[in-house]
Structures are given as C-alpha cells and as structure tokens.
N, C-alpha and C. Protein backbone atom coordinates (compact mmCIF):
# COMPACT_ATOMS: atom_id res chain seq x y z
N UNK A 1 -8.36 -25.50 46.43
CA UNK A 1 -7.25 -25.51 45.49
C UNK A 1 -6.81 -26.96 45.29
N UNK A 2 -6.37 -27.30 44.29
CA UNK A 2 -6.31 -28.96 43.52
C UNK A 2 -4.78 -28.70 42.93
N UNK A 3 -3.61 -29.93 43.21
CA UNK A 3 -2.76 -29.52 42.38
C UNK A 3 -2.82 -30.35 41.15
N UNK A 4 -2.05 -30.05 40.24
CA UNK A 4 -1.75 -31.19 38.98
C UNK A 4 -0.36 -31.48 39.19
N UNK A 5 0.00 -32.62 38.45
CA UNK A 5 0.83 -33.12 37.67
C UNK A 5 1.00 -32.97 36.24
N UNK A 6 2.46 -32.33 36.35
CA UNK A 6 2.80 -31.50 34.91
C UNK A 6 4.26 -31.78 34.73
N UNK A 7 4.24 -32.29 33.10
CA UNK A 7 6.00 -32.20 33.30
C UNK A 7 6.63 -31.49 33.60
N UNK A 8 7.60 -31.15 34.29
CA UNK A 8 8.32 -30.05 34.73
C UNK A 8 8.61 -28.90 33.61
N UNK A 9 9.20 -29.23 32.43
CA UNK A 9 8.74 -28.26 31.04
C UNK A 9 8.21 -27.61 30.78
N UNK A 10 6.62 -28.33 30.69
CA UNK A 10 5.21 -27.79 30.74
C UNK A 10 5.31 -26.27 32.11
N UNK A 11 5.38 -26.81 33.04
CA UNK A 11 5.57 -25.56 34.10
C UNK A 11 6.46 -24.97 34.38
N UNK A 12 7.56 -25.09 33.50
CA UNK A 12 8.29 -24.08 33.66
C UNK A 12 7.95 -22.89 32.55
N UNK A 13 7.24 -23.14 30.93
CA UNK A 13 6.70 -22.87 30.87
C UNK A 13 5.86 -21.54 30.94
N UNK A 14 5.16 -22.57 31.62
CA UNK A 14 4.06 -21.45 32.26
C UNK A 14 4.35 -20.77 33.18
N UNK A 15 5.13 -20.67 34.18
CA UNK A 15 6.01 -20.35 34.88
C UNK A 15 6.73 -18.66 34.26
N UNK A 16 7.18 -19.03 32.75
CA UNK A 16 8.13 -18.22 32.38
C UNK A 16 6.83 -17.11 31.69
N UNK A 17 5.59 -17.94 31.51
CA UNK A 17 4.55 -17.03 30.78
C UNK A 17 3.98 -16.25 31.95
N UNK A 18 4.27 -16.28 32.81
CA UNK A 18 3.16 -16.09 34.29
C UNK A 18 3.99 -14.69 34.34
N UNK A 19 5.36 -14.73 34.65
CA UNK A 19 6.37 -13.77 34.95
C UNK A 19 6.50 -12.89 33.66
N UNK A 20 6.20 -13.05 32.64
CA UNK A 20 6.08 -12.09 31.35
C UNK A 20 5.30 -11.68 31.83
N UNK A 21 3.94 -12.30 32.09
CA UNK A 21 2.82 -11.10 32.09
C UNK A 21 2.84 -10.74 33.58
N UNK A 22 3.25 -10.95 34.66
CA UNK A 22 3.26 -10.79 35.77
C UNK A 22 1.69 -10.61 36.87
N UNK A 23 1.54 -12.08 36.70
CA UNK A 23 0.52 -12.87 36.84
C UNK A 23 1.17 -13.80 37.96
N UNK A 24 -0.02 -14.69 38.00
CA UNK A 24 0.50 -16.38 38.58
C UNK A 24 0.10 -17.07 37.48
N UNK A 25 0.73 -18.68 38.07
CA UNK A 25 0.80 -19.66 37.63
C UNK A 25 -0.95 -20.15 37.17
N UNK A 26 -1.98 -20.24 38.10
CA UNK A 26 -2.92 -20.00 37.82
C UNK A 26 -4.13 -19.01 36.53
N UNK A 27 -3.55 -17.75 37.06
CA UNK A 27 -4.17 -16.87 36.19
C UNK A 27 -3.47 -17.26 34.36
N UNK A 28 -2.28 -17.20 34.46
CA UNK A 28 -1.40 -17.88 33.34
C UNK A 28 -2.36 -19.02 32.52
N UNK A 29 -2.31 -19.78 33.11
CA UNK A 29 -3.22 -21.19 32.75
C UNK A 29 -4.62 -20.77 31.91
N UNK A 30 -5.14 -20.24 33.19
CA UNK A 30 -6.63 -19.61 32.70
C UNK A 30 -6.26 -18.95 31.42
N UNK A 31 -5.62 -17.61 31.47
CA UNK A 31 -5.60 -16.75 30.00
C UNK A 31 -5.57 -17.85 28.61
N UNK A 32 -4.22 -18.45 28.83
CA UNK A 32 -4.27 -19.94 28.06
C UNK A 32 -5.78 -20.13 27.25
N UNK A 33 -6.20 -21.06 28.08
CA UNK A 33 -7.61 -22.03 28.18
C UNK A 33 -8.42 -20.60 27.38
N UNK A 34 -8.44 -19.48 28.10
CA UNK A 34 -9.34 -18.47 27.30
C UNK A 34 -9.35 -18.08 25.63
N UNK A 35 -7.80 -18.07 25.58
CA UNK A 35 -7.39 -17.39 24.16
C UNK A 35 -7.33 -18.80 23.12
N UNK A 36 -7.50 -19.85 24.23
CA UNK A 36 -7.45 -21.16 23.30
C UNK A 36 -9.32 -21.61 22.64
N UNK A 37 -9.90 -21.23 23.68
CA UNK A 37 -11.41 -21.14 23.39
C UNK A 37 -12.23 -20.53 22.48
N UNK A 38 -11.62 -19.11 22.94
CA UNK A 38 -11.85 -18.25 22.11
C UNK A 38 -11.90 -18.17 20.39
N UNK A 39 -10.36 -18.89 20.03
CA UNK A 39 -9.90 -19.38 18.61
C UNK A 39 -10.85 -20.29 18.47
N UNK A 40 -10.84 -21.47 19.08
CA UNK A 40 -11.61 -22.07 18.60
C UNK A 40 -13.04 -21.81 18.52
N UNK A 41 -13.67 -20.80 18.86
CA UNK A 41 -14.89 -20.02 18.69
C UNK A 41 -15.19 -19.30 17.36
N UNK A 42 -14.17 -18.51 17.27
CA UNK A 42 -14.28 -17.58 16.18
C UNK A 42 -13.94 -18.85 14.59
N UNK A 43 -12.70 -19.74 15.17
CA UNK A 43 -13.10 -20.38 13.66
C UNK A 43 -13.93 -21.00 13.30
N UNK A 44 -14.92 -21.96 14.28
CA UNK A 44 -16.25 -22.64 13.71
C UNK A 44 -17.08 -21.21 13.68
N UNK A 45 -17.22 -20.19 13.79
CA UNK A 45 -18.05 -19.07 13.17
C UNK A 45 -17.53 -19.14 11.87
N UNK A 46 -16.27 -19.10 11.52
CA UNK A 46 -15.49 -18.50 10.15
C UNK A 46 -15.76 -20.16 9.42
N UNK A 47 -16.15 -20.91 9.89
CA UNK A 47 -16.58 -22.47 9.17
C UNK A 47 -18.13 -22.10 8.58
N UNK A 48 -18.66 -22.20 9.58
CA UNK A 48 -20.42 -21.60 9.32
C UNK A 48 -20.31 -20.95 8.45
N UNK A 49 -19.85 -19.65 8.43
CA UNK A 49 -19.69 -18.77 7.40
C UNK A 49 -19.32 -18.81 6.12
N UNK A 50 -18.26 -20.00 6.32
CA UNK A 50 -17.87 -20.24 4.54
C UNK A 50 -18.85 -21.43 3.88
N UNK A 51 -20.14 -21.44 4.77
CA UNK A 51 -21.03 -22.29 4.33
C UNK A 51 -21.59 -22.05 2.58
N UNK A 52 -21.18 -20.55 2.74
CA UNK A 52 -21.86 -19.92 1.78
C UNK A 52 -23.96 -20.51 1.20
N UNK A 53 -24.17 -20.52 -0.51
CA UNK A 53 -25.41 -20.09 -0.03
C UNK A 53 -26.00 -21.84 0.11
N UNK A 54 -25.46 -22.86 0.45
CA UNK A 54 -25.38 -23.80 1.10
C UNK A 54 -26.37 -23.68 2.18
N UNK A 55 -25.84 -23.21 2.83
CA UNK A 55 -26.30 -22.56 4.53
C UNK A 55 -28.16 -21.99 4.14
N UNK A 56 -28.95 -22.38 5.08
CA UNK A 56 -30.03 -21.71 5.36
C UNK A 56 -29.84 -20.51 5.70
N UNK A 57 -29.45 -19.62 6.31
CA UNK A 57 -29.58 -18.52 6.87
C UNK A 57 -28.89 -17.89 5.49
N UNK A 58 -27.79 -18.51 4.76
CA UNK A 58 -27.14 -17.36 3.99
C UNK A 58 -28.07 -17.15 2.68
N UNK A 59 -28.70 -18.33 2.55
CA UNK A 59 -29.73 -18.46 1.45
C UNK A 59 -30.44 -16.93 1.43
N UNK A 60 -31.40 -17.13 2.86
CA UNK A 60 -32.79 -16.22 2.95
C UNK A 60 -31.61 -14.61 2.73
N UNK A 61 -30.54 -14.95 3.62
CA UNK A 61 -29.46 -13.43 3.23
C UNK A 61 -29.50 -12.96 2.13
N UNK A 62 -28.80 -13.71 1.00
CA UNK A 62 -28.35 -13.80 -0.09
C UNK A 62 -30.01 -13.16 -1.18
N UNK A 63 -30.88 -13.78 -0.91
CA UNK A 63 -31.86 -13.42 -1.41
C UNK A 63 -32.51 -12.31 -1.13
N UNK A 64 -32.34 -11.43 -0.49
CA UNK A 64 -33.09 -10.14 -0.07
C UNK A 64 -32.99 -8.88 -0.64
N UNK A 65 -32.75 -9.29 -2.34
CA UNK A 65 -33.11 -8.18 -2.89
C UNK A 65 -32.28 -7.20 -2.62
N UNK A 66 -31.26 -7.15 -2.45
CA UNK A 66 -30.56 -5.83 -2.11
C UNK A 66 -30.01 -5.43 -3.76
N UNK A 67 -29.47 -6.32 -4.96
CA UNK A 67 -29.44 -5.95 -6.29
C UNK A 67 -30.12 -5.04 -6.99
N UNK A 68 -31.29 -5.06 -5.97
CA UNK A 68 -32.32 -4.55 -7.03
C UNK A 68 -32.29 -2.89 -7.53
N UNK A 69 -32.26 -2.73 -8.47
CA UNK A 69 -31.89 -1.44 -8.77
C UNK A 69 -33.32 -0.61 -7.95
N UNK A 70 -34.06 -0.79 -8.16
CA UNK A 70 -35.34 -0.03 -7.56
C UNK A 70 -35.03 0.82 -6.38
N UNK A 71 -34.70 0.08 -5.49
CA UNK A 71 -34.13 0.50 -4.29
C UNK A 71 -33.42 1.57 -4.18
N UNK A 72 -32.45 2.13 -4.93
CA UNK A 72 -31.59 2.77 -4.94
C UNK A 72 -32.62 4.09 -5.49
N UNK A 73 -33.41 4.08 -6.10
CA UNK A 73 -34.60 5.36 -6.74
C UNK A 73 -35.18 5.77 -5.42
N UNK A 74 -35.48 5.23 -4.63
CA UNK A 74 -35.64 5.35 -3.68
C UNK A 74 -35.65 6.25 -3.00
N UNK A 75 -33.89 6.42 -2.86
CA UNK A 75 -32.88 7.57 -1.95
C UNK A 75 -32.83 8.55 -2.79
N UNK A 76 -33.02 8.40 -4.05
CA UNK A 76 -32.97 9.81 -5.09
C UNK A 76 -33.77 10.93 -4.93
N UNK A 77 -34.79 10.76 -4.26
CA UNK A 77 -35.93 12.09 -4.27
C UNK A 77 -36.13 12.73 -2.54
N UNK A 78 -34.85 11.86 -1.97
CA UNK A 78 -34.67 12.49 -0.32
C UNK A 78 -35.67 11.58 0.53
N UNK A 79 -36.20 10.36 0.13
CA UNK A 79 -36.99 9.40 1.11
C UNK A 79 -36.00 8.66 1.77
C-alpha cells in the first residue's frame, strides 16, 4: 500500500463519494479512473466512427451492395 498526497478537498471529496457509494477511499478512486477510461474509450470509437466513408473499413462497409434491389427478390419466393 503507497500513500499520496492530495489536497485535502480533493479527499474529502472522495471521501464524500466513497460514503455515497459505501465503498473505500480506494475502491472510490478506482471506479473514478474506470468510468473515466471507459469515456474516453467509447468517444475515440464515436471519433473513428464519424470517420465516415473517409475511413477504410467504412468504405469496403458502405460498398456492399446492400441497395441493391436484387437482394430483396430474393426473400420473395421463401429462400
């Protein structure tokens, strides 16, 4: 176990977040760091994504024929 140095603020804080969720000071921290990771996970996905057809992958996507009316004759005769 390692301590830090934290403004007193800062840990009280966390302190007051620990006792909402009725946790420790530790576990508190961690959730933090998780839900802070996490965001920042999902928005460089939601970045990539608004690559649109820019992007290699959305290109070959974008191109796969799914418009095509043909396709849809298809499902008409129970195949």
């Amino acid at each position: 176990m390692t301590t830090i140095k934290v403004p007193r603020h800062l840990r009280d804080r966390l302190a007051a977040r620990a006792r909402h969720d009725q946790t420790t000071l530790a576990k508190a921290l961690e959730r933090a760091l998780d839900e802070t990771e996490e965001r920042e996970f999902w928005e460089a996905v939601r970045t990539t994504n608004a690559g649109g057809a820019g992007d290699r992958l959305a290109s070959v996507a974008l191109g796969d024929g799914l418009a095509d009316r043909g396709d849809d004759a298809l499902g008409a005769d129970g195949w």
